[in-house]
PDB file of N, CA and C in Angstrom:
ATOM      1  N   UNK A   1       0.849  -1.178   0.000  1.00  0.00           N
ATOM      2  CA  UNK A   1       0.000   0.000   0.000  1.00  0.00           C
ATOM      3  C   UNK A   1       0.893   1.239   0.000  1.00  0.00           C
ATOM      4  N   UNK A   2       0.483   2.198  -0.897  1.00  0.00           N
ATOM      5  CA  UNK A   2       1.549   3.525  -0.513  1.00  0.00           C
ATOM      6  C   UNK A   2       1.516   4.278   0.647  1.00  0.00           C
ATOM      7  N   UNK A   3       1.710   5.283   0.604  1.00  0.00           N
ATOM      8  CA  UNK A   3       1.919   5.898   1.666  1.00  0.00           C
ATOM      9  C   UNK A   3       0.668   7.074   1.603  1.00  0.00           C
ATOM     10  N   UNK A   4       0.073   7.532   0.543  1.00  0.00           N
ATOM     11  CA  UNK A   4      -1.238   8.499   0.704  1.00  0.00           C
ATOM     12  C   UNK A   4      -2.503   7.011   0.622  1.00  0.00           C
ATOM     13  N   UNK A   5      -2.536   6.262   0.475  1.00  0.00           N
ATOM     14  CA  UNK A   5      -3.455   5.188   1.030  1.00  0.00           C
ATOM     15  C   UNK A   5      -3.814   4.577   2.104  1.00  0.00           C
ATOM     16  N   UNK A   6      -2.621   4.537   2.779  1.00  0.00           N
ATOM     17  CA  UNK A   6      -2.256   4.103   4.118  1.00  0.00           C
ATOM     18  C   UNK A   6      -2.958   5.281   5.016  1.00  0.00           C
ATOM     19  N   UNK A   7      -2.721   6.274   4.279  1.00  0.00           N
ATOM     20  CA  UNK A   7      -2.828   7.854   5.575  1.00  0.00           C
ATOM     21  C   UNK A   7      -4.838   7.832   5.340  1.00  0.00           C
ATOM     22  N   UNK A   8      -4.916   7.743   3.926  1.00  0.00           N
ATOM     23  CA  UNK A   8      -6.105   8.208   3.693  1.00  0.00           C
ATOM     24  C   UNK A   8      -7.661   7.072   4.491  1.00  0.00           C
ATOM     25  N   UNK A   9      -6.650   5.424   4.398  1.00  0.00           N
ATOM     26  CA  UNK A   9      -7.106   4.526   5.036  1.00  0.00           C
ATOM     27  C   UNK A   9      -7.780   4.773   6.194  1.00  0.00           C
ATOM     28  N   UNK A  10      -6.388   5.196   7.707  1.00  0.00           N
ATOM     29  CA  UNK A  10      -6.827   5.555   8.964  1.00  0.00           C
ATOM     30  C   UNK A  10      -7.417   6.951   8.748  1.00  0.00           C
ATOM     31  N   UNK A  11      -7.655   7.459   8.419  1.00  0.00           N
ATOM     32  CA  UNK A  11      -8.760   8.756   8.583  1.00  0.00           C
ATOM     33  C   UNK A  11     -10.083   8.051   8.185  1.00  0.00           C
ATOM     34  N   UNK A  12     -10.807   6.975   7.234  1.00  0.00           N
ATOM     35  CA  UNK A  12     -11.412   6.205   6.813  1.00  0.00           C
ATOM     36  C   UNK A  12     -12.129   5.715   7.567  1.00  0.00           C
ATOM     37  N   UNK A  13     -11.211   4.859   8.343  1.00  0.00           N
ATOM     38  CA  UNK A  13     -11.546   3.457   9.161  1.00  0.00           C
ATOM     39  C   UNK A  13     -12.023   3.950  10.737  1.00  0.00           C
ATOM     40  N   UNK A  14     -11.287   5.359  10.809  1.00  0.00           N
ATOM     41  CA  UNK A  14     -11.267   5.965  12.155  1.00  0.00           C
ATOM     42  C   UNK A  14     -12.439   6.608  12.536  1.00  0.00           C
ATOM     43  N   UNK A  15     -12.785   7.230  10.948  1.00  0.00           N
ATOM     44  CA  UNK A  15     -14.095   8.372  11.388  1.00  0.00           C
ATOM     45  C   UNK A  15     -15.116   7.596   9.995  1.00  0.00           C
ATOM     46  N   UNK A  16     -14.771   6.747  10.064  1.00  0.00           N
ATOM     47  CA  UNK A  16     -15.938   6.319   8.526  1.00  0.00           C
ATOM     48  C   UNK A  16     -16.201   7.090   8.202  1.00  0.00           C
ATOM     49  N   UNK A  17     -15.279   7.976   7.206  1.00  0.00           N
ATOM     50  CA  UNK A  17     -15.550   8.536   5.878  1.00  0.00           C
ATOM     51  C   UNK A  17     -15.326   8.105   4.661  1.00  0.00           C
ATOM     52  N   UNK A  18     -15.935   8.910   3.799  1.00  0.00           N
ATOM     53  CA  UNK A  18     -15.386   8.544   2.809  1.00  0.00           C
ATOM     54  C   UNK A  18     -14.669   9.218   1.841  1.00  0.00           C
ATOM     55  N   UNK A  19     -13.789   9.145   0.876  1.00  0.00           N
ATOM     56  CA  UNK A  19     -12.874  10.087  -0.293  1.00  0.00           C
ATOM     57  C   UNK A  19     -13.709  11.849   0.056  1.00  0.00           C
ATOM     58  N   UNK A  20     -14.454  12.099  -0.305  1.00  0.00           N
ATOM     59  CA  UNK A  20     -15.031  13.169  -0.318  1.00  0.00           C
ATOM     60  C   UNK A  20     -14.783  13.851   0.512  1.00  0.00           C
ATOM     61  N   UNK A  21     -14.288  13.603   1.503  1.00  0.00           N
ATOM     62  CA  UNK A  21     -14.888  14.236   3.149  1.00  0.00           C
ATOM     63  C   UNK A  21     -12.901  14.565   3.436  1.00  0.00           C
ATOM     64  N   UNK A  22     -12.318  13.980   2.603  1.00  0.00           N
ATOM     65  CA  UNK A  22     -10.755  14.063   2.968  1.00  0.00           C
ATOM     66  C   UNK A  22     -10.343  15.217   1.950  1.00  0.00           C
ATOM     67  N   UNK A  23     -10.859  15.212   0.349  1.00  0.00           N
ATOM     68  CA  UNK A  23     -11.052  16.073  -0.487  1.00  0.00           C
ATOM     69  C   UNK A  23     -10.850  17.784   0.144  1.00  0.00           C
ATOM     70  N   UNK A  24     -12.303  17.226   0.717  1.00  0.00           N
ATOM     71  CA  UNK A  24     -12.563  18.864   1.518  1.00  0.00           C
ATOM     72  C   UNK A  24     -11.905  19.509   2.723  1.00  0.00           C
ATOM     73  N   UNK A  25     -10.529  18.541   2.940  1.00  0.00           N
ATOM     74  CA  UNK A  25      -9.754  18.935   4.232  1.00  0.00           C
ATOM     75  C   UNK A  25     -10.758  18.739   5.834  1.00  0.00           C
ATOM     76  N   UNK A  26     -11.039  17.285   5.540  1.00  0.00           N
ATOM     77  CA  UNK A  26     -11.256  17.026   7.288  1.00  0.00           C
ATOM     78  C   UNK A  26     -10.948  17.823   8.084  1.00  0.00           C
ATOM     79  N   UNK A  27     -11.320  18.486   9.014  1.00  0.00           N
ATOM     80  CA  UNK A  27     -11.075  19.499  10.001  1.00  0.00           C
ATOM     81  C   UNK A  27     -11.272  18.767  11.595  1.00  0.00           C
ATOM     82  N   UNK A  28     -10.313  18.967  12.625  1.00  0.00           N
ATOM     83  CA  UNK A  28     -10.777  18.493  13.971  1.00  0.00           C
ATOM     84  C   UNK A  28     -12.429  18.997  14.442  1.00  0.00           C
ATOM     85  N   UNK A  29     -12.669  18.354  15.099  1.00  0.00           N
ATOM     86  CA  UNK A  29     -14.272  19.177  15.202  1.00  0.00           C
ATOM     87  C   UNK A  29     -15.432  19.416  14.057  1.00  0.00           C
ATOM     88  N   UNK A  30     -15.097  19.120  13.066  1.00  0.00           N
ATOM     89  CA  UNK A  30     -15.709  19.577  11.971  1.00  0.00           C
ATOM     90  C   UNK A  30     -17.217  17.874  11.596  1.00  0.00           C
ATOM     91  N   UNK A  31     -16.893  16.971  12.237  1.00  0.00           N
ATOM     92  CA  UNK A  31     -17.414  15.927  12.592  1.00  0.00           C
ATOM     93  C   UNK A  31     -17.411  15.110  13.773  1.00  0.00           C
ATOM     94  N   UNK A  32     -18.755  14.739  14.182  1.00  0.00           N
ATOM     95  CA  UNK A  32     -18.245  14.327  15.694  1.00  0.00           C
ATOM     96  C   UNK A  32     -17.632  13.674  16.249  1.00  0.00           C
ATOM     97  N   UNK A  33     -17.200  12.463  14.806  1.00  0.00           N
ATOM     98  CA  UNK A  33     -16.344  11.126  15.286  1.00  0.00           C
ATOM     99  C   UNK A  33     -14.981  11.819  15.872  1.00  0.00           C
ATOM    100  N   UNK A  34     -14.165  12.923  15.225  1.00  0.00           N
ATOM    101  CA  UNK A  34     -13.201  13.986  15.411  1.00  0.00           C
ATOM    102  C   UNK A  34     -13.321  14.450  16.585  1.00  0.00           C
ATOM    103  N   UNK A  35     -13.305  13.953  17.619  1.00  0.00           N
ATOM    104  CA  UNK A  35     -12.988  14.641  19.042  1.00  0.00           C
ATOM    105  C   UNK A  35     -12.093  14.221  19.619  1.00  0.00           C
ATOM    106  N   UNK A  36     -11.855  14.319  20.791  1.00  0.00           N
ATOM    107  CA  UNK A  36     -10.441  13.972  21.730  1.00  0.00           C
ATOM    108  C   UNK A  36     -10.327  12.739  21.282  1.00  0.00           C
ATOM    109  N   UNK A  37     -10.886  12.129  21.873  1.00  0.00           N
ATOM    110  CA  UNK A  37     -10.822  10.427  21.518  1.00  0.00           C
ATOM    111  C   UNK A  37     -10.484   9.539  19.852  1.00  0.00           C
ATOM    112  N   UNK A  38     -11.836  10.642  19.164  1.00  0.00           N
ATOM    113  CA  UNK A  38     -11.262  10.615  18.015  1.00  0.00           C
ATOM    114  C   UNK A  38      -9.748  10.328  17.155  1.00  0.00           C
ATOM    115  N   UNK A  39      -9.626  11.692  17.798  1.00  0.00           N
ATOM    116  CA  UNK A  39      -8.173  12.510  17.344  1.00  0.00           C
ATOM    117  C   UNK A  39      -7.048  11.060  17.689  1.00  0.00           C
ATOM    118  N   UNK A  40      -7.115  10.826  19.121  1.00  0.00           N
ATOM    119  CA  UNK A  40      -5.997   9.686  19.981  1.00  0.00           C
ATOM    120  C   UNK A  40      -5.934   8.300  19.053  1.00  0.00           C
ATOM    121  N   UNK A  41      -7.388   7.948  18.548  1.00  0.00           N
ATOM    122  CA  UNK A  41      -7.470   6.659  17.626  1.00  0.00           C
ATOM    123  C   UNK A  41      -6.565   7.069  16.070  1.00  0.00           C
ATOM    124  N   UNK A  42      -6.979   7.787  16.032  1.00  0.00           N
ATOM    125  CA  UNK A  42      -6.497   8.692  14.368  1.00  0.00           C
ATOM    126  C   UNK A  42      -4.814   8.282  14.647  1.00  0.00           C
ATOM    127  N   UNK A  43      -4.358   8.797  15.568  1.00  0.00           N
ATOM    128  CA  UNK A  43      -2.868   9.351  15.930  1.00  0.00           C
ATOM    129  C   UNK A  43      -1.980   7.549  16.420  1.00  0.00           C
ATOM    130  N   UNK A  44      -2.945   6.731  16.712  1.00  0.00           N
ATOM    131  CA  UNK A  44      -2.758   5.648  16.731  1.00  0.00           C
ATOM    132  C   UNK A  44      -2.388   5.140  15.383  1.00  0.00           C
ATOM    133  N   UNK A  45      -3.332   4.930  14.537  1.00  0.00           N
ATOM    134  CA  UNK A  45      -3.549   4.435  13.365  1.00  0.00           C
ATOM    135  C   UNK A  45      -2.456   4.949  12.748  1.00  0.00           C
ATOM    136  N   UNK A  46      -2.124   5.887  12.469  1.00  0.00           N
ATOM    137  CA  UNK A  46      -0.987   6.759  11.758  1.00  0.00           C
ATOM    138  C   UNK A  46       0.256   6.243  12.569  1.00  0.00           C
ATOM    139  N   UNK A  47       0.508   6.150  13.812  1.00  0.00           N
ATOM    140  CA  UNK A  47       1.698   5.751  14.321  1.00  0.00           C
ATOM    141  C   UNK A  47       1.939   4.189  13.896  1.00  0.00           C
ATOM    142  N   UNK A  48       0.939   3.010  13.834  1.00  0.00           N
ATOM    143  CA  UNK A  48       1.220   1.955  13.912  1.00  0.00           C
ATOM    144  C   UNK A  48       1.259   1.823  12.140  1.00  0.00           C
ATOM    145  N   UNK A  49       0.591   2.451  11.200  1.00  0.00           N
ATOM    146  CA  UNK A  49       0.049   2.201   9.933  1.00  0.00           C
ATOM    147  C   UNK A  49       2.317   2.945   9.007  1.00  0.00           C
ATOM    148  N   UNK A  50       2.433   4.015   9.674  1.00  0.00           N
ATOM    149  CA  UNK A  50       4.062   4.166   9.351  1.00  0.00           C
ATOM    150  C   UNK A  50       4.997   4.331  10.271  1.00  0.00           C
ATOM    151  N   UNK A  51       5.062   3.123  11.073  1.00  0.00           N
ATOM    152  CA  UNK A  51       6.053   2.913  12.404  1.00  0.00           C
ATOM    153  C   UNK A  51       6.422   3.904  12.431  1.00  0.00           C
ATOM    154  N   UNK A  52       5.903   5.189  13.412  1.00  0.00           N
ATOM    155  CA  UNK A  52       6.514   6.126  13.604  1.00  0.00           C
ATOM    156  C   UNK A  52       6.045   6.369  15.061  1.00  0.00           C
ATOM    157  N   UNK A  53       6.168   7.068  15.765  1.00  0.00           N
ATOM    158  CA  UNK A  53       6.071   7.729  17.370  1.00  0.00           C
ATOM    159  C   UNK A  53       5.814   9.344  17.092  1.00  0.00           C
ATOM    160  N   UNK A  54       4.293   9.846  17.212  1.00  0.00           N
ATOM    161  CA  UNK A  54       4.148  11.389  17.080  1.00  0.00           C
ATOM    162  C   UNK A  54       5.116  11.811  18.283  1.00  0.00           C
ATOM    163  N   UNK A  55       5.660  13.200  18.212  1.00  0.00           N
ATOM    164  CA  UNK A  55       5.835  13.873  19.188  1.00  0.00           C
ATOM    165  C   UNK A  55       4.830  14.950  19.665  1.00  0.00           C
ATOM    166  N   UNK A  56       4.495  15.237  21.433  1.00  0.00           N
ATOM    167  CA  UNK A  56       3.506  15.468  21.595  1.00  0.00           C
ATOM    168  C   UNK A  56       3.038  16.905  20.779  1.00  0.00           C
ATOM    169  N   UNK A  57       3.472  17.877  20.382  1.00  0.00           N
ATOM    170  CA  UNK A  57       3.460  19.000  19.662  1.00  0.00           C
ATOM    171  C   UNK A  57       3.301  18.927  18.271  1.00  0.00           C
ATOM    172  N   UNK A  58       3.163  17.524  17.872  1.00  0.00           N
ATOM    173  CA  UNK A  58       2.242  16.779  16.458  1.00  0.00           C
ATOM    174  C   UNK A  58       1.594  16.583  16.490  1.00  0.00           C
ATOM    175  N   UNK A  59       1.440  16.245  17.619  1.00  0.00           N
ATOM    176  CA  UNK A  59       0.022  15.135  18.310  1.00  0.00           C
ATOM    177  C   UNK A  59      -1.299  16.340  18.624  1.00  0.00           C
ATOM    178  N   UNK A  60      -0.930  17.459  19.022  1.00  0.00           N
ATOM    179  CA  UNK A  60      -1.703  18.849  19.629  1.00  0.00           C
ATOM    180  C   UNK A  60      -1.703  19.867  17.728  1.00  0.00           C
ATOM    181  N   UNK A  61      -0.924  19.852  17.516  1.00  0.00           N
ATOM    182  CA  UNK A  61      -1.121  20.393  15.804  1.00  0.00           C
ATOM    183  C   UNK A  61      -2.033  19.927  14.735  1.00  0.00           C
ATOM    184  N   UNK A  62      -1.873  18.541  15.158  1.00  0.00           N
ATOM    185  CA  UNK A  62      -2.684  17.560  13.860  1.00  0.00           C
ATOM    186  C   UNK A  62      -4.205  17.944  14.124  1.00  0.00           C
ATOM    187  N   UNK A  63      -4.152  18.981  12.742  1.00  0.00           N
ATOM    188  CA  UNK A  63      -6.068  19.802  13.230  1.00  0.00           C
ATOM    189  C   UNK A  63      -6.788  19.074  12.243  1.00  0.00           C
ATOM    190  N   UNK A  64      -6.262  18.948  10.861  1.00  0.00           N
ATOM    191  CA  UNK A  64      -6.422  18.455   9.549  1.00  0.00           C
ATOM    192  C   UNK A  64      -6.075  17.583   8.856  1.00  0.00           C
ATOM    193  N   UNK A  65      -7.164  17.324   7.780  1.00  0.00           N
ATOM    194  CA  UNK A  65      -6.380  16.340   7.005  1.00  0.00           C
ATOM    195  C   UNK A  65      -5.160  16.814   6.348  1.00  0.00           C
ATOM    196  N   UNK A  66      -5.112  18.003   5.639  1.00  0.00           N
ATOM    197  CA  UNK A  66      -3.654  18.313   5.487  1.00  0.00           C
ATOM    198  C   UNK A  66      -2.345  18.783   6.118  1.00  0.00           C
ATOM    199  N   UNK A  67      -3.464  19.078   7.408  1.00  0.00           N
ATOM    200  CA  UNK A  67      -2.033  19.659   7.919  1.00  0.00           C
ATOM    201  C   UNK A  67      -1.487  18.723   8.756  1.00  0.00           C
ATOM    202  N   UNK A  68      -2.174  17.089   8.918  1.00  0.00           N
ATOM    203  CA  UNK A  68      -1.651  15.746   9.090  1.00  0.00           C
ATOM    204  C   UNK A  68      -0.668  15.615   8.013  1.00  0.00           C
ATOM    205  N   UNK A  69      -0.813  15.646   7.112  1.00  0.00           N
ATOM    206  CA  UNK A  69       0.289  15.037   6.122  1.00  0.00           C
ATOM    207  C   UNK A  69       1.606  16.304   6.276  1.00  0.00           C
ATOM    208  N   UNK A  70       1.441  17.684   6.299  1.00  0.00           N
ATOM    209  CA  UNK A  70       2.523  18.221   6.220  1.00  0.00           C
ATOM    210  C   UNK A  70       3.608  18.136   7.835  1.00  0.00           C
ATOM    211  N   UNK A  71       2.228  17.518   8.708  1.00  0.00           N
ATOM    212  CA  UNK A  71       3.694  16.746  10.081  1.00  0.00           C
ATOM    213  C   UNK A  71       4.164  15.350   9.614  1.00  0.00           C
ATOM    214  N   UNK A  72       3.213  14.697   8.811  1.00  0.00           N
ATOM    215  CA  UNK A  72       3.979  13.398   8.712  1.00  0.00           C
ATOM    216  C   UNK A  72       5.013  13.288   7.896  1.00  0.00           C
ATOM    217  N   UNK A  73       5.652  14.137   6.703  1.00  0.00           N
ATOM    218  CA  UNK A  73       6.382  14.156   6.014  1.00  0.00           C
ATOM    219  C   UNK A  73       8.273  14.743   6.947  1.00  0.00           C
ATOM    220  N   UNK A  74       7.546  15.385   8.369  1.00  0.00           N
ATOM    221  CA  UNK A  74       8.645  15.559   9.113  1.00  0.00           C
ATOM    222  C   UNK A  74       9.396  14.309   9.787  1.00  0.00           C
ATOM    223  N   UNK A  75       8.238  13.137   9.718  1.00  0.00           N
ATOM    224  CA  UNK A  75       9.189  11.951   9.914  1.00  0.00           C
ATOM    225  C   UNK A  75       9.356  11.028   8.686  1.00  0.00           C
ATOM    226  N   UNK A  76       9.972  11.727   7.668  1.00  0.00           N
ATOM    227  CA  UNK A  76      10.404  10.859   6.778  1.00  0.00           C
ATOM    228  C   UNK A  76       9.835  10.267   5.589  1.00  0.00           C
ATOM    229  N   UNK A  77       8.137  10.462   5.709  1.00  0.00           N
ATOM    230  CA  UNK A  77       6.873  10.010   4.885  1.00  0.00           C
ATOM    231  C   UNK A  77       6.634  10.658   3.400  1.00  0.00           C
ATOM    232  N   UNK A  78       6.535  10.042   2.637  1.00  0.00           N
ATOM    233  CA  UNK A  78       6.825  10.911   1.630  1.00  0.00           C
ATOM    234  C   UNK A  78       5.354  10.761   0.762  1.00  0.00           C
ATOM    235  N   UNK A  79       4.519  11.458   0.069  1.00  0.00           N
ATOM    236  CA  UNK A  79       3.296  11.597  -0.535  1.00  0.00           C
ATOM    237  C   UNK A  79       3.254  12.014  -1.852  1.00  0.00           C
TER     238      UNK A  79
END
């Protein structure tokens, strides 16, 4: 699986969406599955889906669907 499949997957599986809803830049809050808890499953999925470890100031940033990908590319992820 690549690496924008993988990402686009756990946002998917996490908040059952679908393509459309990632299109339009997922927003924290912007759906209810997206709350604290939300967010912690999301940040899971992404850590275990590209063996990586957020640091906590990724973990508190990650508002979006894009502005998820422009922290994940700080560990190495390429899209």
């Amino acid at each position: 699986m690549d690496n924008i499949n993988a990402y686009n997957k756990a946002f998917k599986e996490t908040f059952s969406v679908k393509d459309d809803s990632l299109k339009n830049n997922l927003e924290y809050n912007s759906i209810d599955e997206w709350d604290s808890i939300g967010h912690m499953n999301l940040i899971s999925a992404l850590e275990e889906n590209f063996k990586i470890s957020f640091e906590t100031d990724d973990i508190v940033d990650f508002s979006s669907y894009e502005k998820g990908k422009e922290i994940i590319k700080k560990y190495g992820i390429k899209f």
